[in-house]
PDB file of N, CA and C in Angstrom:
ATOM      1  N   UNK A   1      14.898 -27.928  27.678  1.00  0.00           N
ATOM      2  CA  UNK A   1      13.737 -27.931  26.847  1.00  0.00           C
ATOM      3  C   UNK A   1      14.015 -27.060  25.622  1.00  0.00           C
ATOM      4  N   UNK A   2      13.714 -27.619  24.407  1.00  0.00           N
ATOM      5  CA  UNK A   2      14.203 -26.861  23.158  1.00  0.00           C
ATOM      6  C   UNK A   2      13.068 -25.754  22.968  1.00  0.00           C
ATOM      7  N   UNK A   3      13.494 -24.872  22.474  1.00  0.00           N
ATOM      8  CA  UNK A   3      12.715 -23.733  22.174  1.00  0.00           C
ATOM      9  C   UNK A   3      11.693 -23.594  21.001  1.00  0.00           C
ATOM     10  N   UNK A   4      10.513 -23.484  20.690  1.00  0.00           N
ATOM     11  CA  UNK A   4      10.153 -23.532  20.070  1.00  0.00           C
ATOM     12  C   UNK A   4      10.106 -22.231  19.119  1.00  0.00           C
ATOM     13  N   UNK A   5       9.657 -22.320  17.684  1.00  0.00           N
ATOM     14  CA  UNK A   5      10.327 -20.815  16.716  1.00  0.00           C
ATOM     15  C   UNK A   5       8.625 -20.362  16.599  1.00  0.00           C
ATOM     16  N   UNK A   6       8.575 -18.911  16.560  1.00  0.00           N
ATOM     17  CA  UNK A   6       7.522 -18.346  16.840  1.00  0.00           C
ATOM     18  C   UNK A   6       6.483 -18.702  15.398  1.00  0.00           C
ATOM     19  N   UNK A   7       7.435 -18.488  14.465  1.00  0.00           N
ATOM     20  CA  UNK A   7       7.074 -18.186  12.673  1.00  0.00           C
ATOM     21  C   UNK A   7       7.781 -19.500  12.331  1.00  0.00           C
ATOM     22  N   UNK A   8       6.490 -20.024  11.149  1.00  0.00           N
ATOM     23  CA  UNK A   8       7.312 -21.457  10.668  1.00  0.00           C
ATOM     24  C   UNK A   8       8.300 -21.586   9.987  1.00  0.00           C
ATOM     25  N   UNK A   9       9.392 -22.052   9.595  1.00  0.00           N
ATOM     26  CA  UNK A   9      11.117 -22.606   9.055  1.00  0.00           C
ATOM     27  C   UNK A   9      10.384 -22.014   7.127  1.00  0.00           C
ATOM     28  N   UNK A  10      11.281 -21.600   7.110  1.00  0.00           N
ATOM     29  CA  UNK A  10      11.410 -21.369   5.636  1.00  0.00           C
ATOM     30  C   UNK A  10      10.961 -22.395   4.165  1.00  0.00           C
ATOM     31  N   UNK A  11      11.377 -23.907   5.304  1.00  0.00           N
ATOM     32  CA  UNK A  11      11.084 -25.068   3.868  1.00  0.00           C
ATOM     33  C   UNK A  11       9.683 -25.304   4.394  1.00  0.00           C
ATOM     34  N   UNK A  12       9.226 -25.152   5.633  1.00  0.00           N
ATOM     35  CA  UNK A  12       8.127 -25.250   5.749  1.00  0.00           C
ATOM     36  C   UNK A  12       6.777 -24.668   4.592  1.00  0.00           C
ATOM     37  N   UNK A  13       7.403 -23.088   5.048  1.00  0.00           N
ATOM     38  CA  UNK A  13       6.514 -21.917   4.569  1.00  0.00           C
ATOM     39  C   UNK A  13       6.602 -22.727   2.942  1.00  0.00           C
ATOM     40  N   UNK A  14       7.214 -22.629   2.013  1.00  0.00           N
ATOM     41  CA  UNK A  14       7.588 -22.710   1.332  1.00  0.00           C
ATOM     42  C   UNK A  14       7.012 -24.323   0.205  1.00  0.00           C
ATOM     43  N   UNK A  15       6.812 -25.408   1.001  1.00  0.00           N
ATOM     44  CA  UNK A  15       6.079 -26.494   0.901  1.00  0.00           C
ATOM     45  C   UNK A  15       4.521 -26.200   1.540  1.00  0.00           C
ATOM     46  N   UNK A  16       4.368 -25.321   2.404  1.00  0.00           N
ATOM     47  CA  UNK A  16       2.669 -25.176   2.343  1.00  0.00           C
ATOM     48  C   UNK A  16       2.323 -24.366   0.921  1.00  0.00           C
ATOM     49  N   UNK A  17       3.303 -23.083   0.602  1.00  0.00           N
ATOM     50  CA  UNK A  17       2.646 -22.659  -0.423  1.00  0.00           C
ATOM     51  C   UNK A  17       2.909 -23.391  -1.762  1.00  0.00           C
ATOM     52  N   UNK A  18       3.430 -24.610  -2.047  1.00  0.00           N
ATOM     53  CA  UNK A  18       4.080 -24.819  -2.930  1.00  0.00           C
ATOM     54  C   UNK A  18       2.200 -25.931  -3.369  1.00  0.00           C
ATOM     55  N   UNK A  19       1.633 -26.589  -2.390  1.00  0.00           N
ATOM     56  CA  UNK A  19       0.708 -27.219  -1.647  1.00  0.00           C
ATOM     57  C   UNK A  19      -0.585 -26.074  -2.313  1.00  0.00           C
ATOM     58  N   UNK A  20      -0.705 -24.675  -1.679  1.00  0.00           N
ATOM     59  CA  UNK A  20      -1.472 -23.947  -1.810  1.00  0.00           C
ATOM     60  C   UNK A  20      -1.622 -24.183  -3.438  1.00  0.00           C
ATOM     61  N   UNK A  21      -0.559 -23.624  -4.286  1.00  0.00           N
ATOM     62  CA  UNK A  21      -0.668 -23.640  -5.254  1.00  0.00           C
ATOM     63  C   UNK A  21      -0.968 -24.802  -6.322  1.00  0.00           C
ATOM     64  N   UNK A  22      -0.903 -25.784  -5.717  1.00  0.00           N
ATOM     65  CA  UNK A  22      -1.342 -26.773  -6.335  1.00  0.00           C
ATOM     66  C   UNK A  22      -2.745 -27.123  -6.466  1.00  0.00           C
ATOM     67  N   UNK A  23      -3.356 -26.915  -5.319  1.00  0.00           N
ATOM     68  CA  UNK A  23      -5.046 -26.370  -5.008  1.00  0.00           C
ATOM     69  C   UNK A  23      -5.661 -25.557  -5.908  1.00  0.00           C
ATOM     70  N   UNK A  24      -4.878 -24.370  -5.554  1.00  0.00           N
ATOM     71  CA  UNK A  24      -5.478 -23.496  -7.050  1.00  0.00           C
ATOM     72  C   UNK A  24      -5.641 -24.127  -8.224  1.00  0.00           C
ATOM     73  N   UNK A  25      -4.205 -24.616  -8.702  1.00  0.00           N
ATOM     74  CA  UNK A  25      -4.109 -24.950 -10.014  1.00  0.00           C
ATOM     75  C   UNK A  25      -5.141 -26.188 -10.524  1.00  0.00           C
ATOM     76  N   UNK A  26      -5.350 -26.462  -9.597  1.00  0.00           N
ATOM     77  CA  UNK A  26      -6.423 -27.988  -9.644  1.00  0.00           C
ATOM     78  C   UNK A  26      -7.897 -27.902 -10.167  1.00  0.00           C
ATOM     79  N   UNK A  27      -8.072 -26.378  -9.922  1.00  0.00           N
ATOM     80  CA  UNK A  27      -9.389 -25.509 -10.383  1.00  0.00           C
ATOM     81  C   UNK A  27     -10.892 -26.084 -10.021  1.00  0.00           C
ATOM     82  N   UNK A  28     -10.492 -26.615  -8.501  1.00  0.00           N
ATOM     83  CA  UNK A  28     -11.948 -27.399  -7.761  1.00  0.00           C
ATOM     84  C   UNK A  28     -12.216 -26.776  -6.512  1.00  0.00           C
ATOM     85  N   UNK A  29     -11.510 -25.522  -6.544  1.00  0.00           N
ATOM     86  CA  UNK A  29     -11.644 -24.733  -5.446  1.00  0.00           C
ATOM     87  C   UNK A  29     -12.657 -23.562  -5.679  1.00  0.00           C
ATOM     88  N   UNK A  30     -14.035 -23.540  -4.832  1.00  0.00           N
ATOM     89  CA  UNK A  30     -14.826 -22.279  -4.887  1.00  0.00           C
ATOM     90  C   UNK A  30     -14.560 -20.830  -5.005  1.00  0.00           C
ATOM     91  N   UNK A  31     -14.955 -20.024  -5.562  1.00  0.00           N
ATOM     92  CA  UNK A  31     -14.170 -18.761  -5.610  1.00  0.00           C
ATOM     93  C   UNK A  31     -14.049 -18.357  -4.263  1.00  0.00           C
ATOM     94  N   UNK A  32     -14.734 -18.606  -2.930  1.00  0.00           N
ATOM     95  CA  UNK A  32     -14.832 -18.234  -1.763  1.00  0.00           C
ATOM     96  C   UNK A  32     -13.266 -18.283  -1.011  1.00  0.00           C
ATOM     97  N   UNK A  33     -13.299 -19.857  -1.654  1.00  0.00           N
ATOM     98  CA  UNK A  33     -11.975 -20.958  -1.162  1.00  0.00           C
ATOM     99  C   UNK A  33     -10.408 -20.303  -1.712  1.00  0.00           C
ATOM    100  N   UNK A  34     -10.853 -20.192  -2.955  1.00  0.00           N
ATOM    101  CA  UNK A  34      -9.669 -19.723  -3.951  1.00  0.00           C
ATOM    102  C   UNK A  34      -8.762 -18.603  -3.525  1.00  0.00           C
ATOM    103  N   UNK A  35      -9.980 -17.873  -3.018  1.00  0.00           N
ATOM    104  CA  UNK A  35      -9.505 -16.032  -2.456  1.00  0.00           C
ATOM    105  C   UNK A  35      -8.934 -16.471  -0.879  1.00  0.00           C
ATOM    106  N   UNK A  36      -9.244 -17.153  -0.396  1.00  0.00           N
ATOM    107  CA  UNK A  36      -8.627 -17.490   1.082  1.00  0.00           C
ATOM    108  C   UNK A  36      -7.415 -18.267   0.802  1.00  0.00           C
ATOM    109  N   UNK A  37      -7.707 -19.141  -0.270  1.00  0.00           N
ATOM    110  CA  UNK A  37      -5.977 -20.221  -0.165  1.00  0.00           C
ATOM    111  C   UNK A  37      -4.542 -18.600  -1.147  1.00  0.00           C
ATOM    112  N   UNK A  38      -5.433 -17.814  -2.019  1.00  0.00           N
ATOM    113  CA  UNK A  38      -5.138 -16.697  -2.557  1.00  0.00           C
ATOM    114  C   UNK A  38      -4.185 -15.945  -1.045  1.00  0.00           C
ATOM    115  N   UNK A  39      -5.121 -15.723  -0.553  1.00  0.00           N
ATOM    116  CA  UNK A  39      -4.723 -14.643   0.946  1.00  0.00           C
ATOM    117  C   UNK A  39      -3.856 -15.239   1.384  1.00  0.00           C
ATOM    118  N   UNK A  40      -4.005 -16.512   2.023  1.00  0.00           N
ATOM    119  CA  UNK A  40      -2.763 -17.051   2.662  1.00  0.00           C
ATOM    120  C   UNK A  40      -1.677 -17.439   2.078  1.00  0.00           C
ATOM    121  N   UNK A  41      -1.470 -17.465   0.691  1.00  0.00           N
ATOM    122  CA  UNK A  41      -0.208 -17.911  -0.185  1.00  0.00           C
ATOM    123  C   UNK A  41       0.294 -16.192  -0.238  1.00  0.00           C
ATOM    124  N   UNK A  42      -0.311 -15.266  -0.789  1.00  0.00           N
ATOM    125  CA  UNK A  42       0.406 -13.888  -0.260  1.00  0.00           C
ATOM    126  C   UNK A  42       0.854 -13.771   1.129  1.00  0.00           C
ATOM    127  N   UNK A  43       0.357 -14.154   1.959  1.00  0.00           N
ATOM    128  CA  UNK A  43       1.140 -14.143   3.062  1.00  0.00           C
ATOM    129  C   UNK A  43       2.529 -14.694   3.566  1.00  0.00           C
ATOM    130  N   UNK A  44       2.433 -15.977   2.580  1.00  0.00           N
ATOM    131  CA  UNK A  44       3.523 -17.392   2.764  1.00  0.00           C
ATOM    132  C   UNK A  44       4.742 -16.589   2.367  1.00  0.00           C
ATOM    133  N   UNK A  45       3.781 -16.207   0.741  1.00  0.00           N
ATOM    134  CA  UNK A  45       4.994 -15.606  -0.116  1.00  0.00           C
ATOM    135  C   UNK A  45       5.899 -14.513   0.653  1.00  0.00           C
ATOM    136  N   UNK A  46       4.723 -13.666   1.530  1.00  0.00           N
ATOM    137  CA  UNK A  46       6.185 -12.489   2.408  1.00  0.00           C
ATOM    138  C   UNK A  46       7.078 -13.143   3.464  1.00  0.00           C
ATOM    139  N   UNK A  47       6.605 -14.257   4.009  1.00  0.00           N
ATOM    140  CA  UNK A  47       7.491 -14.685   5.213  1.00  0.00           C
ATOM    141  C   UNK A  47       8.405 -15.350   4.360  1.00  0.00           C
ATOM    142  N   UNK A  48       8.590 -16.079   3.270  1.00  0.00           N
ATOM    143  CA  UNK A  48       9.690 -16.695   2.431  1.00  0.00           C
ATOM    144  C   UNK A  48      10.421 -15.311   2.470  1.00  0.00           C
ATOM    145  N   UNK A  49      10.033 -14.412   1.631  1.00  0.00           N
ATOM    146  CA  UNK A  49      10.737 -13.471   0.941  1.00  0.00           C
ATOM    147  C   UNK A  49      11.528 -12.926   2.394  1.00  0.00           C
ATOM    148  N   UNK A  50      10.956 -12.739   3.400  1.00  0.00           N
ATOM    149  CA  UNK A  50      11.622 -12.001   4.550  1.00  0.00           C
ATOM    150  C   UNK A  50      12.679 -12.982   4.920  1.00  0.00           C
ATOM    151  N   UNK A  51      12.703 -14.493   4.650  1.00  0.00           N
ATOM    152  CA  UNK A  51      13.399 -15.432   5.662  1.00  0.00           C
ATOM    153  C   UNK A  51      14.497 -15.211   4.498  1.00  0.00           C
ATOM    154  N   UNK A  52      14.834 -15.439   3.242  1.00  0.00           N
ATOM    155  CA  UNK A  52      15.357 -14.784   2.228  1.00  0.00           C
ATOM    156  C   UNK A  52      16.331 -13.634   2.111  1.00  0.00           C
ATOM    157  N   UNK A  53      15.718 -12.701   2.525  1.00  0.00           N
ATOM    158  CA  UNK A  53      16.355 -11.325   2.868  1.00  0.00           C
ATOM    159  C   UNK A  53      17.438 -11.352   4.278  1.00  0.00           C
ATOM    160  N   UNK A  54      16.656 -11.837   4.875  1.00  0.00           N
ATOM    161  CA  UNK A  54      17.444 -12.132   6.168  1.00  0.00           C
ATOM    162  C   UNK A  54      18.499 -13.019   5.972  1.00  0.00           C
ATOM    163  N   UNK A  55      18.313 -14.188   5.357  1.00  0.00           N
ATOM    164  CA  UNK A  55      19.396 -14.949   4.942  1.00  0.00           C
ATOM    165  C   UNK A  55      20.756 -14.315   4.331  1.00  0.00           C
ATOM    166  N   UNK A  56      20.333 -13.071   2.668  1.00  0.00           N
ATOM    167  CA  UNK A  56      21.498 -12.700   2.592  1.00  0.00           C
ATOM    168  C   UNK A  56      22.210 -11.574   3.476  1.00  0.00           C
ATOM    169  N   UNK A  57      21.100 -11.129   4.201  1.00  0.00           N
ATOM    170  CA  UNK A  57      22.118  -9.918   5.026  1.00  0.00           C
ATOM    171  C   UNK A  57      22.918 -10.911   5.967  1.00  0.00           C
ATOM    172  N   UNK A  58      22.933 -11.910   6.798  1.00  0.00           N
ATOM    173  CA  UNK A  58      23.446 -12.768   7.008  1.00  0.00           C
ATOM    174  C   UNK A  58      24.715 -13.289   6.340  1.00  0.00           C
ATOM    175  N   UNK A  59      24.462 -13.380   5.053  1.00  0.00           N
ATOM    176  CA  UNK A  59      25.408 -13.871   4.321  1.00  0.00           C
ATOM    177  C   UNK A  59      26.350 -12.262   3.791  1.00  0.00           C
ATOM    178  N   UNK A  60      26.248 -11.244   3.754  1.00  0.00           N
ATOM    179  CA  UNK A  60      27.053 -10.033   3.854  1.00  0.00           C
ATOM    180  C   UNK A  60      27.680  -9.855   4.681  1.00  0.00           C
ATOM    181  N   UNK A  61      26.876  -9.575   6.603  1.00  0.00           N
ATOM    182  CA  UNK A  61      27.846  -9.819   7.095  1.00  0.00           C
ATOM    183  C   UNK A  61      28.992 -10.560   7.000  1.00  0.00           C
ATOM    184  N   UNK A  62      28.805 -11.858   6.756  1.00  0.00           N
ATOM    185  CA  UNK A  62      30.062 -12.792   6.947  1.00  0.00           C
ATOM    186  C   UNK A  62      30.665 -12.759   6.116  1.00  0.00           C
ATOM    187  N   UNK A  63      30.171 -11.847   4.897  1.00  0.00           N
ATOM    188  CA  UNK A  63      31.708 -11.460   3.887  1.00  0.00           C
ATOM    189  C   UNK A  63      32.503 -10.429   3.850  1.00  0.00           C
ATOM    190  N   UNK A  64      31.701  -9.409   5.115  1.00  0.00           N
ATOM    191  CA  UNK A  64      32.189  -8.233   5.135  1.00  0.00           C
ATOM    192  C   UNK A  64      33.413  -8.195   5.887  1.00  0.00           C
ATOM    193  N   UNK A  65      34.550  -7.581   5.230  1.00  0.00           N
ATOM    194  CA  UNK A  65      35.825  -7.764   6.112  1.00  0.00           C
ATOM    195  C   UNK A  65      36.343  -6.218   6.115  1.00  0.00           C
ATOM    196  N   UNK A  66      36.831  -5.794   7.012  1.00  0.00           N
ATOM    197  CA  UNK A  66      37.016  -4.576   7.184  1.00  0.00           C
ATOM    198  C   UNK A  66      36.339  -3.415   6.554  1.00  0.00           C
ATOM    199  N   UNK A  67      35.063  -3.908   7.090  1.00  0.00           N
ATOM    200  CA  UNK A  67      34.170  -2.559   6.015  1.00  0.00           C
ATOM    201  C   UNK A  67      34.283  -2.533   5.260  1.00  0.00           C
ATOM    202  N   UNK A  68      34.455  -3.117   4.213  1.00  0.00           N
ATOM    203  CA  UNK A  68      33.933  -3.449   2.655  1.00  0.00           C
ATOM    204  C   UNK A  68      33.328  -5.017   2.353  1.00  0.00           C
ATOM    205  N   UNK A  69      33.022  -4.844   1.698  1.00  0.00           N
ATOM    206  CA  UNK A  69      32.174  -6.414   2.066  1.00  0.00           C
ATOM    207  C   UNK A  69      32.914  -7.138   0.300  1.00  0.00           C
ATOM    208  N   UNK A  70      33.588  -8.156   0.354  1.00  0.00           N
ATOM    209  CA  UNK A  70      33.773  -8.940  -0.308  1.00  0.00           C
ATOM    210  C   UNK A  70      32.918  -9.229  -1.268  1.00  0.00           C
ATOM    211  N   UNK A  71      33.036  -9.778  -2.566  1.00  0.00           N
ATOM    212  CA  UNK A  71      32.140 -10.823  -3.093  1.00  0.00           C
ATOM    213  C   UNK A  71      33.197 -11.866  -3.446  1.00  0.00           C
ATOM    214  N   UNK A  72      32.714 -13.208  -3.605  1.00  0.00           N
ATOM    215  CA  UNK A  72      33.440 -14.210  -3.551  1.00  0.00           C
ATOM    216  C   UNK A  72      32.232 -15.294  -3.978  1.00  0.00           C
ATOM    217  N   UNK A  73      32.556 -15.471  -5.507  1.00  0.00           N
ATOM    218  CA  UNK A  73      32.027 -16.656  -6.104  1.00  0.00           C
ATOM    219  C   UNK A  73      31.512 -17.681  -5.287  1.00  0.00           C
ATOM    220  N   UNK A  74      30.317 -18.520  -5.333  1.00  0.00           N
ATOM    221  CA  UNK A  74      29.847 -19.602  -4.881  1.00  0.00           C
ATOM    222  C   UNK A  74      29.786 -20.565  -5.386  1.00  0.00           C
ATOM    223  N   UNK A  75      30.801 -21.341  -4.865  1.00  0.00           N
ATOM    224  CA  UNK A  75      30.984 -23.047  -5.497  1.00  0.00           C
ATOM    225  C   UNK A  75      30.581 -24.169  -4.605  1.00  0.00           C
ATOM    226  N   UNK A  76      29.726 -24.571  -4.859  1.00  0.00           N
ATOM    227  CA  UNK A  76      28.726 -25.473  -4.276  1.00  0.00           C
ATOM    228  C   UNK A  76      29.524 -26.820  -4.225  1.00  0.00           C
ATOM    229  N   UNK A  77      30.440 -27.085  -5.125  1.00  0.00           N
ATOM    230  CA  UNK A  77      31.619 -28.278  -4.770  1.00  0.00           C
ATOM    231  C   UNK A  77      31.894 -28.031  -3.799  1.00  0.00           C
ATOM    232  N   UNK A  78      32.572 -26.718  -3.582  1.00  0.00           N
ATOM    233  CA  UNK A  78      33.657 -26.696  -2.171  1.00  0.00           C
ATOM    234  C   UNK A  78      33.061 -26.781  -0.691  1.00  0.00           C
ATOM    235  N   UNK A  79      31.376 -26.656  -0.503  1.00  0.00           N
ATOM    236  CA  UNK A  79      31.069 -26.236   0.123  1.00  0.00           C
ATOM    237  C   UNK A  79      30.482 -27.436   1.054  1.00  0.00           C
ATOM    238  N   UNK A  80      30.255 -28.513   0.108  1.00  0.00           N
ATOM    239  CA  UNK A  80      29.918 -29.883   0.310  1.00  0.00           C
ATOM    240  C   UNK A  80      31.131 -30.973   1.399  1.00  0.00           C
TER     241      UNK A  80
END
């Protein structure tokens, strides 16, 4: 049985607030409404930013080679 993830996937988060913001911008939302789709897009916005963060420490480790950590250009050709 596959596991289910506690906190939603990053493209998720990321397409609800993308969604949120389109609501706003649409300007047919009550100020009541506005401040709640408001609240929950600050929220979206920290779980992106955390899934983000986590991503590059992720991506440090795996450049770190004998205790110093590499940098090494990203070429999106090679990677394909």
């Amino acid at each position: 049985m596959a596991r289910k993830k506690a906190t939603p996937d990053f493209e998720q988060s990321l397409a609800d607030l993308q969604t949120l913001v389109e609501r706003l911008e649409s300007g047919e939302l009550s100020l009541e409404d506005s401040l709640g789709a408001f609240e929950q897009g600050i929220r979206l916005t920290r779980e992106c930013q955390a899934a983000l963060n986590q991503a590059e420490q992720k991506v440090q480790i795996l450049l770190e080679r004998d205790g110093q950590l590499e940098e090494a250009p990203f070429d999106a050709d090679e990677q394909a």
